[in-house]
C-alpha atoms as a PDB file:
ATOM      1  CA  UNK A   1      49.419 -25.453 131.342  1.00  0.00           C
ATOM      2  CA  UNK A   2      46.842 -23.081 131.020  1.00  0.00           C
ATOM      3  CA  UNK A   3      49.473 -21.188 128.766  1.00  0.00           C
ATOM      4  CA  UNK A   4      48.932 -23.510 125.894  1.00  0.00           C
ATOM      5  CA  UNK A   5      44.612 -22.560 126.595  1.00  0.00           C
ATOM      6  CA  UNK A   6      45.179 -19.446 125.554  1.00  0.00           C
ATOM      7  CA  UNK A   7      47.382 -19.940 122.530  1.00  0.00           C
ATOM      8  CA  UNK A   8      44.679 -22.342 121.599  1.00  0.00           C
ATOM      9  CA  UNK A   9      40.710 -21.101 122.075  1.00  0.00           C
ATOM     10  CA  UNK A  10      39.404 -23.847 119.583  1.00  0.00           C
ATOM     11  CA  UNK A  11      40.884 -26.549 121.316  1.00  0.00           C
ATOM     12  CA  UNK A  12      40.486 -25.401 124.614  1.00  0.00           C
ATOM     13  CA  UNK A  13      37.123 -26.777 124.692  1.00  0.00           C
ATOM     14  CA  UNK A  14      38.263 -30.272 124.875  1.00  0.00           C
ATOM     15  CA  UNK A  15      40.784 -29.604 127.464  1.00  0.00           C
ATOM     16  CA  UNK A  16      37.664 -28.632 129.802  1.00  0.00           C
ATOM     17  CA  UNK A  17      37.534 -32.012 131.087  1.00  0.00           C
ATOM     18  CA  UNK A  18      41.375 -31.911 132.106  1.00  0.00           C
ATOM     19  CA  UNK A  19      40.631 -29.478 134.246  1.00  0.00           C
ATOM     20  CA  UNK A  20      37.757 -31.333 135.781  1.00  0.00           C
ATOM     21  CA  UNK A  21      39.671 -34.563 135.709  1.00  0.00           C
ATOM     22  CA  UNK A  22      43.403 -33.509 135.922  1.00  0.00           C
ATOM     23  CA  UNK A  23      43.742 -36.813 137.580  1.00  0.00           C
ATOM     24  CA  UNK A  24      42.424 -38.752 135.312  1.00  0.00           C
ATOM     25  CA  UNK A  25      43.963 -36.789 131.822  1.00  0.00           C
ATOM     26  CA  UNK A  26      46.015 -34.265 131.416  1.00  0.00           C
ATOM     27  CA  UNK A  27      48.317 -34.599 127.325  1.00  0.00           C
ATOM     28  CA  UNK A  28      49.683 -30.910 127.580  1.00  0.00           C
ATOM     29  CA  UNK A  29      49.099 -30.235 131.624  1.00  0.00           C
ATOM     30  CA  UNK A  30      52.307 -32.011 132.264  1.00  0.00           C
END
């Protein structure tokens, strides 16, 4: 989960709101 973050500090910015909504959307947190 937080793996693919780190291989990935562009993107990570719009997987912020996964982490605040991991209910709501998570693509890659599966």
């Amino acid at each position: 989960m937080h793996e693919k973050i780190i291989n990935r500090p562009f993107p990570r910015l719009r997987y912020l709101p996964v982490f605040l909504y991991p209910e709501r959307t998570n693509p890659e947190a599966s």
